[in-house]
Protein backbone atom coordinates (compact mmCIF):
# COMPACT_ATOMS: atom_id res chain seq x y z
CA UNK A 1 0.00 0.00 0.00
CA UNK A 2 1.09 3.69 -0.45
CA UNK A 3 0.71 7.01 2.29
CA UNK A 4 -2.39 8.14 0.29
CA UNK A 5 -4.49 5.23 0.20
CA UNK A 6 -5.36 6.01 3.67
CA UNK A 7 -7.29 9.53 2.01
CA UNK A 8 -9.71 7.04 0.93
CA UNK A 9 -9.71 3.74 3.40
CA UNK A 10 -10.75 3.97 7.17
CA UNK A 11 -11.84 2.01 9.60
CA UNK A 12 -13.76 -0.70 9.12
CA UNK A 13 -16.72 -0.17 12.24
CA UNK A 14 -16.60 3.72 11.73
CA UNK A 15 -14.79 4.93 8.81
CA UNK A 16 -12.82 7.23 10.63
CA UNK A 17 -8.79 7.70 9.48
CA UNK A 18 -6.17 5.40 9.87
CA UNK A 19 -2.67 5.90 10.31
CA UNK A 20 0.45 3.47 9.48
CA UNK A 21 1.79 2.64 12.48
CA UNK A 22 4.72 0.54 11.65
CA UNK A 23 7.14 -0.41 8.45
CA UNK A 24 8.40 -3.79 8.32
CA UNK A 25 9.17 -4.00 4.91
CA UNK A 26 8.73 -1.80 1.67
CA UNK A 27 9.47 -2.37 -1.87
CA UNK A 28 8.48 -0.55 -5.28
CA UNK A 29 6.96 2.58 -3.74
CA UNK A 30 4.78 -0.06 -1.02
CA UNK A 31 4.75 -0.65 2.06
CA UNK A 32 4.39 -4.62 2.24
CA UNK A 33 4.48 -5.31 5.25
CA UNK A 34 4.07 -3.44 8.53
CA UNK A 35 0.58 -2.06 10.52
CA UNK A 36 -2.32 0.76 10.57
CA UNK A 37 -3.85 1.84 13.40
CA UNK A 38 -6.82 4.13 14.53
CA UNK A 39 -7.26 6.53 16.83
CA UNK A 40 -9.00 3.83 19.40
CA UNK A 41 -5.21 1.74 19.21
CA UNK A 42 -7.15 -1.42 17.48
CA UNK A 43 -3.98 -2.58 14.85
CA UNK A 44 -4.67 -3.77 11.05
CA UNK A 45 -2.25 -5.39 9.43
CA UNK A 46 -0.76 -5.17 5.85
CA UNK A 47 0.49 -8.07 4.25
CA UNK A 48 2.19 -8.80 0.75
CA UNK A 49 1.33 -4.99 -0.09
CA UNK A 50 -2.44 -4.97 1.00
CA UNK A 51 -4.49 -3.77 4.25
CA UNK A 52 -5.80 -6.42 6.09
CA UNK A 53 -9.46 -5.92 8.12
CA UNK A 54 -10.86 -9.26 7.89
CA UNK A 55 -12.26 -10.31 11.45
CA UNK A 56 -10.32 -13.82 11.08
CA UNK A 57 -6.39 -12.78 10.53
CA UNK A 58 -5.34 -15.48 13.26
CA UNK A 59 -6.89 -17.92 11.23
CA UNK A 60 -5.89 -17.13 7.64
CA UNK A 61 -2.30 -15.61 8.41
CA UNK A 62 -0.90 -17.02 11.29
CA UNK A 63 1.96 -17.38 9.46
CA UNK A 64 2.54 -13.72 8.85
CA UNK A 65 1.87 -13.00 12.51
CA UNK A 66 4.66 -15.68 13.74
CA UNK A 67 7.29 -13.95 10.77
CA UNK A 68 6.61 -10.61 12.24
CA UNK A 69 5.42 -11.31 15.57
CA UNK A 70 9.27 -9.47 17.09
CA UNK A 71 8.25 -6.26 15.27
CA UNK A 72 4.03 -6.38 16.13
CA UNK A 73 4.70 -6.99 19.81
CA UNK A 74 1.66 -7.87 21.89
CA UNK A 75 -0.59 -9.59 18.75
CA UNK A 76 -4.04 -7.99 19.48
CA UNK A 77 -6.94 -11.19 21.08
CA UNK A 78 -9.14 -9.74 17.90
CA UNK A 79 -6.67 -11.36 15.34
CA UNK A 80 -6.17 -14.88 17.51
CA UNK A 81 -9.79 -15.06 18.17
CA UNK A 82 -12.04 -13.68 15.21
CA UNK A 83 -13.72 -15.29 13.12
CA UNK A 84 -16.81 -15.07 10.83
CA UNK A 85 -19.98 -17.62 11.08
CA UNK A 86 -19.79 -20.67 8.96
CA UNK A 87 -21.68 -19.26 5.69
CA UNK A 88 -19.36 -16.11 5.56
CA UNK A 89 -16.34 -17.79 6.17
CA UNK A 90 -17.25 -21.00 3.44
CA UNK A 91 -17.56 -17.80 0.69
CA UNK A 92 -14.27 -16.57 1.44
CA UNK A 93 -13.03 -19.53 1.18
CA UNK A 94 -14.88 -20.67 -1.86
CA UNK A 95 -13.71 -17.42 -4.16
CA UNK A 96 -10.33 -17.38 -2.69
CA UNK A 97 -9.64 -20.60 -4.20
CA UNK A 98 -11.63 -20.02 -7.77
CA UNK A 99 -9.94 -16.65 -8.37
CA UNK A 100 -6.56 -18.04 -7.25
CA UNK A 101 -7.12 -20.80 -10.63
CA UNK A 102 -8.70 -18.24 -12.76
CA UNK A 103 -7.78 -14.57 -12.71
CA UNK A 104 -7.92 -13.40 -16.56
CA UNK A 105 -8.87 -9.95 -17.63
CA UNK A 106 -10.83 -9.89 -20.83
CA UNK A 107 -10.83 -6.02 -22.09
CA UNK A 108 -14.45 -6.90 -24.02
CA UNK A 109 -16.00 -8.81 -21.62
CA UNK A 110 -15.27 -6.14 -19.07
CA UNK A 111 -16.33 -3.55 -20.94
CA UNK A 112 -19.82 -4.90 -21.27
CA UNK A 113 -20.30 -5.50 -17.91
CA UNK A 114 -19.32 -2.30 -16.18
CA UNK A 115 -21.04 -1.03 -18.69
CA UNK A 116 -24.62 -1.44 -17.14
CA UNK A 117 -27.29 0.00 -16.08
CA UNK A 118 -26.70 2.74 -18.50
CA UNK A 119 -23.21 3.48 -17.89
CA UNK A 120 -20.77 4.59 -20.07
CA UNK A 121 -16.76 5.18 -19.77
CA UNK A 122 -17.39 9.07 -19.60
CA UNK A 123 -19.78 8.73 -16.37
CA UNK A 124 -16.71 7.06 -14.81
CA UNK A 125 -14.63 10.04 -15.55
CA UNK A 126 -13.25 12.16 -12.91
CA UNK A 127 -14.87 10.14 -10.14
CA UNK A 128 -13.84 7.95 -6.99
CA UNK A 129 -15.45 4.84 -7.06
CA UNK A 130 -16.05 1.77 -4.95
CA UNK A 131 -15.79 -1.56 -6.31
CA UNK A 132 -17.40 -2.90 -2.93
CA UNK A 133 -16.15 -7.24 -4.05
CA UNK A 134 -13.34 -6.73 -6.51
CA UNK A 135 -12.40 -10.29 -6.13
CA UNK A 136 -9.04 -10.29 -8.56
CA UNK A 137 -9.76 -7.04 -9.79
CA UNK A 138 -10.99 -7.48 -13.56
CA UNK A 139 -13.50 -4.69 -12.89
CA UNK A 140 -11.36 -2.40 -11.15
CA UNK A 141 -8.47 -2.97 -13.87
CA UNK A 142 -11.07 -1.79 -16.50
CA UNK A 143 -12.48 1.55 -14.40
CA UNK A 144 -8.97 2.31 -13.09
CA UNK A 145 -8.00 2.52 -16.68
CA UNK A 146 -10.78 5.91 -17.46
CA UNK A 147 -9.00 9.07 -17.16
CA UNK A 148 -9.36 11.22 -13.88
CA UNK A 149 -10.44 8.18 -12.16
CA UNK A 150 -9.59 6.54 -8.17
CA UNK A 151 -10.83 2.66 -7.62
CA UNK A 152 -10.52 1.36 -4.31
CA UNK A 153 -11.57 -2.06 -4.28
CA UNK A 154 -12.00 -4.54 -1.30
CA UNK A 155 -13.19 -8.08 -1.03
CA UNK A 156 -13.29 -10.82 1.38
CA UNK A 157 -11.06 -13.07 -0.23
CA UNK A 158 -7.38 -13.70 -0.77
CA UNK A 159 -8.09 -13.15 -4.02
CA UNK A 160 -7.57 -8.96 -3.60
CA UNK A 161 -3.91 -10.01 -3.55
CA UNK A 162 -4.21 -11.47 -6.74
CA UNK A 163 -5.62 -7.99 -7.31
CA UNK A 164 -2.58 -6.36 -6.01
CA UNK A 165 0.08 -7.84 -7.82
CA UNK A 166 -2.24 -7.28 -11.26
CA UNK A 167 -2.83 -3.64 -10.78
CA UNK A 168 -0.08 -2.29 -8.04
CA UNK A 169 1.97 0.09 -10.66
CA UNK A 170 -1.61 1.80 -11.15
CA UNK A 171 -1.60 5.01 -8.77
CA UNK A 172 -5.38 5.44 -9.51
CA UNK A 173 -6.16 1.94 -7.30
CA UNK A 174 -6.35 1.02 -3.90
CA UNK A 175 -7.32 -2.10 -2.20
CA UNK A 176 -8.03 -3.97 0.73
CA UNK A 177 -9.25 -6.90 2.18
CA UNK A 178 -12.42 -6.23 4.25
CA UNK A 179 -15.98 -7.49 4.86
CA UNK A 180 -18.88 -5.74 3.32
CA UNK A 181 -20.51 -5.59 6.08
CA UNK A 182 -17.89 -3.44 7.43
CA UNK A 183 -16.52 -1.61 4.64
CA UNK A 184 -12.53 -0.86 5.51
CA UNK A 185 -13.65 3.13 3.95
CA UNK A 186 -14.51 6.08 4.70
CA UNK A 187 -18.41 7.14 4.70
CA UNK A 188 -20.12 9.24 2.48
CA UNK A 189 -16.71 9.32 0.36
CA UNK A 190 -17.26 7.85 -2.99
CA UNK A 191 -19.24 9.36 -5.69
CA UNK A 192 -20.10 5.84 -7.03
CA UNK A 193 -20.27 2.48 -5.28
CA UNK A 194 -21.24 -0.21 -7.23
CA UNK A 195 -21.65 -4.30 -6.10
CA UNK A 196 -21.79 -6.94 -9.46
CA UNK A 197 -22.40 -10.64 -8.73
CA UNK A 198 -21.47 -10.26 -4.95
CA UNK A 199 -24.41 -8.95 -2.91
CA UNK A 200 -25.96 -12.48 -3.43
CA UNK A 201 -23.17 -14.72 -1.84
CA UNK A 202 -23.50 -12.58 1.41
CA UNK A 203 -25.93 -13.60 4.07
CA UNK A 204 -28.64 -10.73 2.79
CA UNK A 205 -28.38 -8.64 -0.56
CA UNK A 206 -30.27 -5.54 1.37
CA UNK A 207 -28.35 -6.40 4.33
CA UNK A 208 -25.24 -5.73 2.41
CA UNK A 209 -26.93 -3.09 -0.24
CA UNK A 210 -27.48 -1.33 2.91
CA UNK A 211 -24.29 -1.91 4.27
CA UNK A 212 -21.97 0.09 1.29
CA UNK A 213 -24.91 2.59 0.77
CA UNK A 214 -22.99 4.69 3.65
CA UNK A 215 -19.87 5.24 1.56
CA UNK A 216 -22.00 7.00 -0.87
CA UNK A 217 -21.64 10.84 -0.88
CA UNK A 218 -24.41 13.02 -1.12
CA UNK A 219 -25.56 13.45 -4.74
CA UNK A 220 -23.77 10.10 -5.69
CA UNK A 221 -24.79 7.08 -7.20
CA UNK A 222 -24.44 3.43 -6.26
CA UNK A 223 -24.99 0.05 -8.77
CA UNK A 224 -26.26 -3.43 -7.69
CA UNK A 225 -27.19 -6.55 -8.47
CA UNK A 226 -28.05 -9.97 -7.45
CA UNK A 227 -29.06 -13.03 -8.94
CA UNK A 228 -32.35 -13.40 -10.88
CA UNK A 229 -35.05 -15.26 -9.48
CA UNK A 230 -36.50 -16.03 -12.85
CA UNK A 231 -38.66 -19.64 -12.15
CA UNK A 232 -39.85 -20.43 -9.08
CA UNK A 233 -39.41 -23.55 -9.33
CA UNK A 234 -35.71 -23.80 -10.75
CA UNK A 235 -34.75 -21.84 -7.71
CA UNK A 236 -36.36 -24.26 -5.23
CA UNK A 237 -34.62 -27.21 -6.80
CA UNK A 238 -30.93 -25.48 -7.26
CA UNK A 239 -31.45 -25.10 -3.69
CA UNK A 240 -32.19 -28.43 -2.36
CA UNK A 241 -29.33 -29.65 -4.56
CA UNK A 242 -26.92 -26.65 -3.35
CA UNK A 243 -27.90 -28.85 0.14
CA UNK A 244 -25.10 -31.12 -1.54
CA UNK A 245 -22.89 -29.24 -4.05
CA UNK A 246 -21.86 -26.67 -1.29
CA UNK A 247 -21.00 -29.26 1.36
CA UNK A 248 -18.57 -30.67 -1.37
CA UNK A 249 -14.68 -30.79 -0.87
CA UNK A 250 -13.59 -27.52 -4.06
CA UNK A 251 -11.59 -29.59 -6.02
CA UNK A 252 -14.22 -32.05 -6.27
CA UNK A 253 -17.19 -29.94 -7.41
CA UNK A 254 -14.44 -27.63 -9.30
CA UNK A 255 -13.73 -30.82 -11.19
CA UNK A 256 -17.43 -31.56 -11.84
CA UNK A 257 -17.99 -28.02 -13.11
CA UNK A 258 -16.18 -28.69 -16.63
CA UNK A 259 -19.22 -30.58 -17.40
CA UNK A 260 -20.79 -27.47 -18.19
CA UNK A 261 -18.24 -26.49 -21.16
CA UNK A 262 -19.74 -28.81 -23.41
CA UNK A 263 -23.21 -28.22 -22.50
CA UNK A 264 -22.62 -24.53 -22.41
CA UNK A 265 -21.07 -25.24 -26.63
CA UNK A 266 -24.33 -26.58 -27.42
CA UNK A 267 -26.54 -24.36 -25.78
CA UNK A 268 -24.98 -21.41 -27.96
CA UNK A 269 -25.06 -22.90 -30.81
CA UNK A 270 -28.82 -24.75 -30.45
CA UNK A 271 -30.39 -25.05 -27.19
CA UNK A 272 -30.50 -21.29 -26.37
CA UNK A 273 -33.43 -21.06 -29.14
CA UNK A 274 -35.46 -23.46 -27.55
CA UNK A 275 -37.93 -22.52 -25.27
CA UNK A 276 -38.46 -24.52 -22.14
CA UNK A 277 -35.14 -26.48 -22.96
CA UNK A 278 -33.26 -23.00 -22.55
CA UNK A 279 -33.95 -22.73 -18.95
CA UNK A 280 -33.73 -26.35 -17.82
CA UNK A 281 -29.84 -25.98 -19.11
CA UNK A 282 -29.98 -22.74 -16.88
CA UNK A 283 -31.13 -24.67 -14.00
CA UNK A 284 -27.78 -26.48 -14.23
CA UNK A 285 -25.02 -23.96 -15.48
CA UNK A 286 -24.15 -20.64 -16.30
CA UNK A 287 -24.39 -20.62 -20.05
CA UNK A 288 -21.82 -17.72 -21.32
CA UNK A 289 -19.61 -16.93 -24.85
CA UNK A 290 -16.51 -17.84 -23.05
CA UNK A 291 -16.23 -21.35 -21.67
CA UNK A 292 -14.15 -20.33 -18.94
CA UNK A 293 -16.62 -18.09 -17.79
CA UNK A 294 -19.43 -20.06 -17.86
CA UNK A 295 -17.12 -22.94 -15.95
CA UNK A 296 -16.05 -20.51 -12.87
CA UNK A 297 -19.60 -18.85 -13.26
CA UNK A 298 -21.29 -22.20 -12.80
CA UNK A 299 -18.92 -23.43 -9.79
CA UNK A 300 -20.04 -19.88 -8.17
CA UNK A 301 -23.62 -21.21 -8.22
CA UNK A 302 -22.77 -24.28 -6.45
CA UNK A 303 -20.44 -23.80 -4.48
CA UNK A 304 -20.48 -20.57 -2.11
CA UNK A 305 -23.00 -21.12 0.90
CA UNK A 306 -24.77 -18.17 -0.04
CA UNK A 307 -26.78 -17.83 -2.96
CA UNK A 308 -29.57 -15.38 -3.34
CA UNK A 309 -32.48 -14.61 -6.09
CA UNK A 310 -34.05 -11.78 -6.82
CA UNK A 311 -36.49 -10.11 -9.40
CA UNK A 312 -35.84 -7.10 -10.95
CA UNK A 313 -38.91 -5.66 -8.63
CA UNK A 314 -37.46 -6.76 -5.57
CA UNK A 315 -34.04 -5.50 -6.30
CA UNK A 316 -36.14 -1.97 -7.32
CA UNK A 317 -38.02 -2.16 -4.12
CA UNK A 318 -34.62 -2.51 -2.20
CA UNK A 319 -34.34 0.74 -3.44
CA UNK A 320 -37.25 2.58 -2.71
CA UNK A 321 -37.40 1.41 0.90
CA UNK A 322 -33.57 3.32 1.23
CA UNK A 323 -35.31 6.53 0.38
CA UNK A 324 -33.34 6.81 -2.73
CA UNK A 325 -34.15 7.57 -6.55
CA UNK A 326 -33.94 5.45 -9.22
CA UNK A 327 -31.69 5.69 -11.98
CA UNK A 328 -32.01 2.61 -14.49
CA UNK A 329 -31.92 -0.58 -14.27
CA UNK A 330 -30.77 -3.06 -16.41
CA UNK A 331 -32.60 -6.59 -17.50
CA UNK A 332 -29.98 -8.92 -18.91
CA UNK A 333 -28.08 -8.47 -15.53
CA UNK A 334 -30.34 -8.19 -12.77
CA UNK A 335 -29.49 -4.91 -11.71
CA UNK A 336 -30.35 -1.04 -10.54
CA UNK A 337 -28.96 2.03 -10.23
CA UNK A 338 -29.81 4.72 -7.64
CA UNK A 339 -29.41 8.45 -7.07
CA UNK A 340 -28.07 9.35 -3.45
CA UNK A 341 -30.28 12.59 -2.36
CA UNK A 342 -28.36 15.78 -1.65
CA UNK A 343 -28.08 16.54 2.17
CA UNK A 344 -31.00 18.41 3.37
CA UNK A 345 -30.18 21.30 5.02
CA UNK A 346 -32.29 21.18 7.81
CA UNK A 347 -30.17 18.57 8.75
């Protein structure tokens, strides 16, 4: 990390400044290695060039804390003994494995997807955005690249240090690995905020909607989406089989997931034009143009403990009860975008 990512990262219960409060090793313009701190004394750490705030560090990195455990001192109880319940937990593990075997960036694929809900490179422009689940970063690396931008992106995986070593000669990104729940920023901050294919792997998509909404400034604008709930009864069955598919050892149902690059080859070419056909394939995988999409897209569906649908009503809905006007919203991907009111001045 560098001095001025802390202008836009803060801590993770209030959002209030941090400060670096030791260097144990820097490299390329980074600190790797050392620890932030807030005004309370509670420590974060920063590891391999990224700011830690996950609530399980003892667990995932107790190697790091036994390399450096002469220069931390007296290792904080938080870091020993947090941890996240057993959905949470099963998702960060589940996408820090699939991005660690799959971490491409495809320029056109990108483009099309931060592309909706009406946007277009020039809204981007000039603005400091959230990527609030950046996972490796393929989002991030396609914003980041818009003149006049800043991306900070955080997720709850190990994959944001995939992220890192993709983008870190980009002085326009930030990152960090956090929980959405308790976004590792500062509040009312970022003119856009915008969630794509995450808000459904946490334990509520308003929970979390709600939960990023306060990094919003005033006047700003914020993108989600979630996972459509498009038949009834193809949801109910996905889930009673998820009962199995999520309990299954990651290699195993990775493995089992290639079945869907064949399928997804014929559905392109034929079984896309069939009605009734063309959504009992969709009960299964996650047809898409490139077959490694559609194979890491259709473990996502089956493996992470969390996995919620929505209609495009619900998702509005979501917005309406925040108080908060709609923008667009945005049918092939399940998705809206909403205007952040301007702060009354009675207030």
């Amino acid at each position: 990390m560098k001095q001025h990512w802390l202008d836009h990262l803060g801590d993770p219960k209030t959002g209030d400044p941090l400060q670096i409060k030791a260097v144990f090793r820097e490299e390329g313009g980074h600190i790797l290695d050392g620890l932030l701190s807030n005004a309370q004394s509670d420590v974060y750490p920063i590891m391999r060039g990224v700011p830690v705030f996950v609530e399980n560090i003892g667990e995932l990195y107790g190697g790091w804390v036994e390399e450096f455990r002469s220069e931390i001192g007296d290792v904080p109880n938080s870091w020993a003994d947090g941890t996240y319940e057993a959905g949470t937990r099963k998702v960060q593990d589940s996408f820090g494995y699939e991005w660690s075997r799959y971490h491409r960036v495809i320029p056109d694929y990108d483009q099309n997807y931060v592309h909706q809900t009406g946007i277009d490179d020039a809204f981007y422009t000039g603005k400091t955005i959230l990527d609030a689940g950046c996972g490796y970063g393929r989002h991030v690396s396609y914003i980041s690249g818009v003149s006049g931008t800043t991306v900070v992106g955080i997720d709850l995986s190990e994959a944001v240090f995939i992220a890192f070593d993709k983008l870190k000669e980009r002085d326009n990104v930030v990152l960090a690995q956090g929980n959405l729940y308790l976004p590792p920023v500062r509040r009312a901050h970022f003119d856009f905020v915008y969630s794509w294919g995450v808000l459904h792997h946490t334990p509520g998509v308003e929970q979390g909607f709600n939960a990023i909404l306060g990094a919003v400034t005033p006047c700003g604008q914020i993108s989600f989406g979630a996972y459509r709930n498009w038949s009834a009864i193809g949801t109910a069955f996905q889930g009673a089989l998820r009962t199995l598919t999520c309990r299954m050892p990651k290699d195993l149902l990775y493995t089992l997931c290639y079945a869907s690059v064949p399928i997804n080859a014929l559905y392109n070419v034929l079984l896309r034009h069939i009605p009734g056909v063309r959504e009992l394939v969709r009960v299964f995988i996650k047809p898409a143009t490139d077959w490694r999409i559609c194979h890491t897209d259709t473990f996502d569906w089956w493996h992470p403990y969390y996995n919620h649908y929505h209609t495009l009503d619900e998702l509005r809905a979501m917005v309406t009860r925040a108080e908060l006007e709609l923008v667009s919203d945005d049918v092939p991907y399940n998705s809206v975008r909403a205007a952040i009111p301007a702060v009354s001045s009675l207030t």
